[in-house]
N, C-alpha and C. Protein backbone atom coordinates (compact mmCIF):
# COMPACT_ATOMS: atom_id res chain seq x y z
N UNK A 1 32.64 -9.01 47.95
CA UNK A 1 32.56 -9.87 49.11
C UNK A 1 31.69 -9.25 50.19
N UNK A 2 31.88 -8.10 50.39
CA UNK A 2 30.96 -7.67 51.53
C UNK A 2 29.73 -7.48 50.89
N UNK A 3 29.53 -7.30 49.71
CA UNK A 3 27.99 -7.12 49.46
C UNK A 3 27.34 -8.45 49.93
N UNK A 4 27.82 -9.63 49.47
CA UNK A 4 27.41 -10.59 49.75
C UNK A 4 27.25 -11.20 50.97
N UNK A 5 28.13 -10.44 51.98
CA UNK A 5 27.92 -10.68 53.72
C UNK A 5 26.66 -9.92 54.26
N UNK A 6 26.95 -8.41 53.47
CA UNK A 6 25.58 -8.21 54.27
C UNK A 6 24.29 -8.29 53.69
N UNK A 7 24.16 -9.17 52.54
CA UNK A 7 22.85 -9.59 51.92
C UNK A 7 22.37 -10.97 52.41
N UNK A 8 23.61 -11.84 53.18
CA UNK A 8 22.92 -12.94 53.72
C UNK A 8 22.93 -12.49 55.00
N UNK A 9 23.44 -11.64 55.49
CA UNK A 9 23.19 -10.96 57.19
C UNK A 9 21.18 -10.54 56.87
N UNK A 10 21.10 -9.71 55.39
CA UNK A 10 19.62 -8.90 55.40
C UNK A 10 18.62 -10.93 55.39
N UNK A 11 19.04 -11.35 54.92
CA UNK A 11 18.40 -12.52 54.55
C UNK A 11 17.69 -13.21 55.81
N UNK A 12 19.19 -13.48 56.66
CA UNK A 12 18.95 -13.96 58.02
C UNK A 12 18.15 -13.15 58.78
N UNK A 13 18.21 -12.12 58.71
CA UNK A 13 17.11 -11.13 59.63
C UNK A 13 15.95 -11.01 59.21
N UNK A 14 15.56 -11.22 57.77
CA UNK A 14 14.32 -11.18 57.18
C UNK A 14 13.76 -12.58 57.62
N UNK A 15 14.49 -13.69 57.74
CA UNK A 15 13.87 -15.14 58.13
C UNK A 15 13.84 -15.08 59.74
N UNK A 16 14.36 -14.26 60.44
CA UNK A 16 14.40 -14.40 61.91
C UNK A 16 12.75 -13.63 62.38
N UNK A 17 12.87 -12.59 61.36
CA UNK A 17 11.51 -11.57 61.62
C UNK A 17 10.09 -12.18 61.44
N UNK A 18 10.51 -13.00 60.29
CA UNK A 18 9.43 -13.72 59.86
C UNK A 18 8.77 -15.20 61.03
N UNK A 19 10.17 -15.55 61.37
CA UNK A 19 9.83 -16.27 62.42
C UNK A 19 9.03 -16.00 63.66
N UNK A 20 9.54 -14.86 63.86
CA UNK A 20 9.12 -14.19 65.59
C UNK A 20 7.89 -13.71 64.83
N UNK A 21 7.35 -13.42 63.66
CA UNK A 21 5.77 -13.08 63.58
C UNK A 21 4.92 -14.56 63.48
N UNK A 22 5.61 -15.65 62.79
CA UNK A 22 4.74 -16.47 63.32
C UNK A 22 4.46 -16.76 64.31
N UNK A 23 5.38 -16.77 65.21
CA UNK A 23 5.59 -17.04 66.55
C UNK A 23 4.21 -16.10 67.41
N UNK A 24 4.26 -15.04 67.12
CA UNK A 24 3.26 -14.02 67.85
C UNK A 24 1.88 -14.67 67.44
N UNK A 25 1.87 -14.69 66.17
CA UNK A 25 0.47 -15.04 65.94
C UNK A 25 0.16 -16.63 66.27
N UNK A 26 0.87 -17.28 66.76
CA UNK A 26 0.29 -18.91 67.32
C UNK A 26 0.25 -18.45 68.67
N UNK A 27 0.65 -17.49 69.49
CA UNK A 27 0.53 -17.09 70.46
C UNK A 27 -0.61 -16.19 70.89
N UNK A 28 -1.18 -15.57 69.79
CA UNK A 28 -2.25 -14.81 70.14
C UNK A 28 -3.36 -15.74 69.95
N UNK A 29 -3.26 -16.58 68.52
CA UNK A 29 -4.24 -17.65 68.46
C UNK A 29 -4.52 -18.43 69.33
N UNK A 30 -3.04 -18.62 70.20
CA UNK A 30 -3.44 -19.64 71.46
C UNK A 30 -4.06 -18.76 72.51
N UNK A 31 -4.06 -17.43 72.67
CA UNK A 31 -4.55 -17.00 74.10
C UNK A 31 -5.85 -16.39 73.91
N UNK A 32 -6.31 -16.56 72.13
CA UNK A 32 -7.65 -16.38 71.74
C UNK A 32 -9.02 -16.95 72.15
N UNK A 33 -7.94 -18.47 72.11
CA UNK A 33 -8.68 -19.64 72.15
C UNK A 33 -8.89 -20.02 73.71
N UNK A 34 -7.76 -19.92 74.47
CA UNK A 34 -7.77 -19.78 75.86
C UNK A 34 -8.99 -19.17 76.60
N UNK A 35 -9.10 -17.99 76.11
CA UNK A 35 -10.04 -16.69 76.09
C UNK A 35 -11.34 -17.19 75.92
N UNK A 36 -11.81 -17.57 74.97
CA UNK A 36 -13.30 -18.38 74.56
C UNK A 36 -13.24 -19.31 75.58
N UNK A 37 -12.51 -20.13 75.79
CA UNK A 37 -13.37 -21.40 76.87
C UNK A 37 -13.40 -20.58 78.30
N UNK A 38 -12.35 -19.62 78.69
CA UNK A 38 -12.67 -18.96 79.84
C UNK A 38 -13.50 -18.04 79.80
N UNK A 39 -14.26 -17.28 78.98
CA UNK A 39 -15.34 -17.15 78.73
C UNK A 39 -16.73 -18.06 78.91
N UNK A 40 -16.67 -19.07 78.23
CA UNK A 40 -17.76 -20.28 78.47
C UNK A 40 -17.63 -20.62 79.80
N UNK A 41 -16.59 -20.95 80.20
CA UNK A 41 -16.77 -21.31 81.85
C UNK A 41 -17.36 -20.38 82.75
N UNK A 42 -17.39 -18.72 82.41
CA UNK A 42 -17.45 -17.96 83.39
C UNK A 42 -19.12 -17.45 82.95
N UNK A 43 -19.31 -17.79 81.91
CA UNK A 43 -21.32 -17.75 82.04
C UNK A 43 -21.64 -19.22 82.60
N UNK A 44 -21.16 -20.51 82.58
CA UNK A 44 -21.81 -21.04 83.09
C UNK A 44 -21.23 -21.01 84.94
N UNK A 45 -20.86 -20.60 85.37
CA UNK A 45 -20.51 -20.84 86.79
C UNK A 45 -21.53 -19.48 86.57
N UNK A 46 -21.53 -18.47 86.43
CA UNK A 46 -22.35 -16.88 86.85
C UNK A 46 -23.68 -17.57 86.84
N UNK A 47 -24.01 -17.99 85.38
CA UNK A 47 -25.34 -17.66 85.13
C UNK A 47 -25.91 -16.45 85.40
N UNK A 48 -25.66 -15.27 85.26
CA UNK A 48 -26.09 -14.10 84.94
C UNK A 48 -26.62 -13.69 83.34
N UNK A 49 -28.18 -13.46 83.77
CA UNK A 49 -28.73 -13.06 82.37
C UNK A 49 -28.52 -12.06 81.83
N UNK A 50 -27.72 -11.21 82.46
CA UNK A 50 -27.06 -9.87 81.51
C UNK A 50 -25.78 -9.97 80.71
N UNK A 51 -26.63 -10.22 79.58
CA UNK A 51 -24.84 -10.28 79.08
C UNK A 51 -24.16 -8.94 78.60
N UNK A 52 -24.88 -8.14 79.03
CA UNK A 52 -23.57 -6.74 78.67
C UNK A 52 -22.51 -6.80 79.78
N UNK A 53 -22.94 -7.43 80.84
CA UNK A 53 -21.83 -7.46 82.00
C UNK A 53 -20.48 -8.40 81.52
N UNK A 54 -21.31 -9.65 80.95
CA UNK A 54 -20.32 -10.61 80.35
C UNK A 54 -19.65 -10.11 79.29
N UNK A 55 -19.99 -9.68 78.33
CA UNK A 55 -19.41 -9.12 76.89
C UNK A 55 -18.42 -7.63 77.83
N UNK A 56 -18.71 -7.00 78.91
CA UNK A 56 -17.43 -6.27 79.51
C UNK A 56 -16.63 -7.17 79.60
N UNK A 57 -17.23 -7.65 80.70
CA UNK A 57 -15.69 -8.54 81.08
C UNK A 57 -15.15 -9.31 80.24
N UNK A 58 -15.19 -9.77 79.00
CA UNK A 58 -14.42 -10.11 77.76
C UNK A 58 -13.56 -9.41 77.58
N UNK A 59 -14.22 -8.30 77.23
CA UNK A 59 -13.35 -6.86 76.66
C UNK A 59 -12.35 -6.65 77.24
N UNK A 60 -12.47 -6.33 78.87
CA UNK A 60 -11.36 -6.08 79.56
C UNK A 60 -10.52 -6.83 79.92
N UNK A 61 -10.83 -8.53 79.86
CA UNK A 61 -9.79 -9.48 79.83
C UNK A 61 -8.85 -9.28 78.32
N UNK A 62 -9.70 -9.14 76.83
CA UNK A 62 -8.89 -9.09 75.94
C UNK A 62 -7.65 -7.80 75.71
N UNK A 63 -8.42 -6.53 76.30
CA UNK A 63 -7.23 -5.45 76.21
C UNK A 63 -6.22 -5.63 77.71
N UNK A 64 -6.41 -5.89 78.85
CA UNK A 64 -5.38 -6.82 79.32
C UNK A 64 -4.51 -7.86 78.99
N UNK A 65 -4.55 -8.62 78.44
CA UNK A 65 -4.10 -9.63 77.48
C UNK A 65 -3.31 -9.18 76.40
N UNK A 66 -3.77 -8.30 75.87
CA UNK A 66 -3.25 -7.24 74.52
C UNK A 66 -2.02 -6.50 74.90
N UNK A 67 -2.05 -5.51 76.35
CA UNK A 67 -1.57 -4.73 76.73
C UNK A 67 -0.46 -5.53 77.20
N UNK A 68 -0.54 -6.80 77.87
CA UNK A 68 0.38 -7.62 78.75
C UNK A 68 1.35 -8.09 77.28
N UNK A 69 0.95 -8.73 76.39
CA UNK A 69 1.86 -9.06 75.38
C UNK A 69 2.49 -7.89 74.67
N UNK A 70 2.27 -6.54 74.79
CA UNK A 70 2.80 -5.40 73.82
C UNK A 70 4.05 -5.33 75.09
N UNK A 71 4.10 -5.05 76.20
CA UNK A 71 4.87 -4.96 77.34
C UNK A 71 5.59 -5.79 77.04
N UNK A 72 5.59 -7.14 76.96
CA UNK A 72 6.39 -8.27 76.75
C UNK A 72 7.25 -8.06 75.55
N UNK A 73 6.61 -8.16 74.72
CA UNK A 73 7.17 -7.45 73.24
C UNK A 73 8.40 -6.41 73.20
N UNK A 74 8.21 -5.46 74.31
CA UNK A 74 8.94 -4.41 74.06
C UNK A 74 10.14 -4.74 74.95
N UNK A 75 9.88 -5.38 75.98
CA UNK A 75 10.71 -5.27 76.86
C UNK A 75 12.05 -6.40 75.73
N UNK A 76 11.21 -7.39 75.79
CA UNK A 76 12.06 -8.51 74.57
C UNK A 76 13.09 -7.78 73.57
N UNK A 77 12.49 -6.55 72.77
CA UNK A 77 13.04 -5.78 72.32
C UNK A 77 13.91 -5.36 72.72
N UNK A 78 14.09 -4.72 73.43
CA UNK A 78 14.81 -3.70 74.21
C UNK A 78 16.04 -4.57 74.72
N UNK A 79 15.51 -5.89 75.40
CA UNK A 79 16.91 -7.07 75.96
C UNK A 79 17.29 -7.36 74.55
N UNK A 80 16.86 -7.76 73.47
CA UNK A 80 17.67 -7.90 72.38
C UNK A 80 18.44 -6.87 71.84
N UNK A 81 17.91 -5.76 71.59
CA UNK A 81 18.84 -4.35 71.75
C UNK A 81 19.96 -4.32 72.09
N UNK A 82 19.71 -4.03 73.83
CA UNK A 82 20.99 -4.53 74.74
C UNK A 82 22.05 -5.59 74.23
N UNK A 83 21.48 -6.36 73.98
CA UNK A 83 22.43 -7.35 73.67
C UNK A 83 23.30 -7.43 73.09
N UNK A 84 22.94 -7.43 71.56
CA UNK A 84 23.73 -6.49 69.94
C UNK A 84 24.71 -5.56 70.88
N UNK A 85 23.88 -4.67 71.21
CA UNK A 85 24.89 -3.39 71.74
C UNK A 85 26.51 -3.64 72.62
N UNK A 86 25.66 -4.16 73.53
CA UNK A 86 26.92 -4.63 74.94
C UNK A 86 28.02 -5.28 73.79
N UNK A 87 27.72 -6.17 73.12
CA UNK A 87 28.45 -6.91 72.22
C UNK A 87 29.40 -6.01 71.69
N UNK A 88 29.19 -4.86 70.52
CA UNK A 88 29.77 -4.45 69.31
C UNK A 88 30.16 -3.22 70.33
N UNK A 89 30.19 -3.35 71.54
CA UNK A 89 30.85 -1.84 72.30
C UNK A 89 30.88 -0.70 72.11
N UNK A 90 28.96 -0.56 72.19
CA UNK A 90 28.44 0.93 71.77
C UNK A 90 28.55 1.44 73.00
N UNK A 91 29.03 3.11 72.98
CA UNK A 91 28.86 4.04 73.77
C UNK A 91 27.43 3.83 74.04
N UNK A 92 28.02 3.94 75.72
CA UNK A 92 26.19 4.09 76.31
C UNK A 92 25.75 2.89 76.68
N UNK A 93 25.93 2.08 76.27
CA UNK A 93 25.73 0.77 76.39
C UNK A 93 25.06 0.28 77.58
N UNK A 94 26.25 0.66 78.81
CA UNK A 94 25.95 0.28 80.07
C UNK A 94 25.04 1.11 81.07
N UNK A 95 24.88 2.18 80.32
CA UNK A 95 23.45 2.92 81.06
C UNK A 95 22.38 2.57 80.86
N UNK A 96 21.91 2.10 79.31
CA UNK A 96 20.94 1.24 78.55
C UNK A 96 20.85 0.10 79.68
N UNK A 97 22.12 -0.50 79.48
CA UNK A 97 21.41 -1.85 80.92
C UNK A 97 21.00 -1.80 81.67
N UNK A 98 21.60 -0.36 82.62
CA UNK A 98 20.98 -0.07 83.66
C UNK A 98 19.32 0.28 83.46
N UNK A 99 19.04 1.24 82.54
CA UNK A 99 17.99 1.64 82.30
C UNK A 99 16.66 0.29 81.92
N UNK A 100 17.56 -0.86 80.91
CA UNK A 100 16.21 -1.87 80.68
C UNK A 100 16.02 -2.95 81.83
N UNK A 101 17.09 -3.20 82.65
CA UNK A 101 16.90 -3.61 83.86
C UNK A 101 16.00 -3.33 84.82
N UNK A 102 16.12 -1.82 85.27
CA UNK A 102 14.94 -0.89 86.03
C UNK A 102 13.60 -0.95 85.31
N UNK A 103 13.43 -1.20 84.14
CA UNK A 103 12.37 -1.62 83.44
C UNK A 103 11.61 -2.67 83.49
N UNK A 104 12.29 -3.79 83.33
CA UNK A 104 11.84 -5.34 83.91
C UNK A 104 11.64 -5.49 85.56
N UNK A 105 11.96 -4.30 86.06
CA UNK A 105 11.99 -4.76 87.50
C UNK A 105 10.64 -3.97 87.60
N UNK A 106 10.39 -2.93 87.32
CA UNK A 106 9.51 -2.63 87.12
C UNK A 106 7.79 -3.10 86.89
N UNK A 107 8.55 -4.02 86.27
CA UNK A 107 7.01 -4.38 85.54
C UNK A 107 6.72 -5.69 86.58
């Protein structure tokens, strides 16, 4: 009996994981795509004939963008963490809150 609880517990977590990666990737696809037309808009309002200036400022919008969703990511993590935890009344627990709280406030 318990094998069978925690093989549909592994099941459910393998379909939850799988979810939250599609999830990321329609989200990156969407802020890809976002990205290109705000791009197109911002050579035609410049009109600047240098485009190494333009191809920077891509760059640094995309690893902003990158960096802002890994933050998000983790923090998400970390509140789901918490969560499980507070629940099943792990030692420590409530310093963790304290600690991912000061984190989100943080950011």
């Amino acid at each position: 009996m318990s094998f069978k609880s925690n093989r549909t517990f592994e099941e459910r977590k393998r379909i939850i994981e799988m979810v939250a990666v599609f999830i990321v990737v329609f989200v990156l696809i969407g802020i890809s795509r976002l990205e290109s037309r705000l791009f197109v808009l911002s050579e035609t309002l410049t009109q600047n004939p240098e485009i190494s200036t333009t191809i920077t400022y891509f760059a640094l919008i995309n690893l902003n963008v990158v960096l802002v969703l890994v933050l998000s990511f983790l923090i998400f993590r970390n509140v789901a963490k918490l969560v499980i935890e507070r629940r099943r009344g792990v030692l420590g627990s409530r310093l963790r809150t304290k600690l991912v709280v000061s984190l989100v406030f943080l950011r």
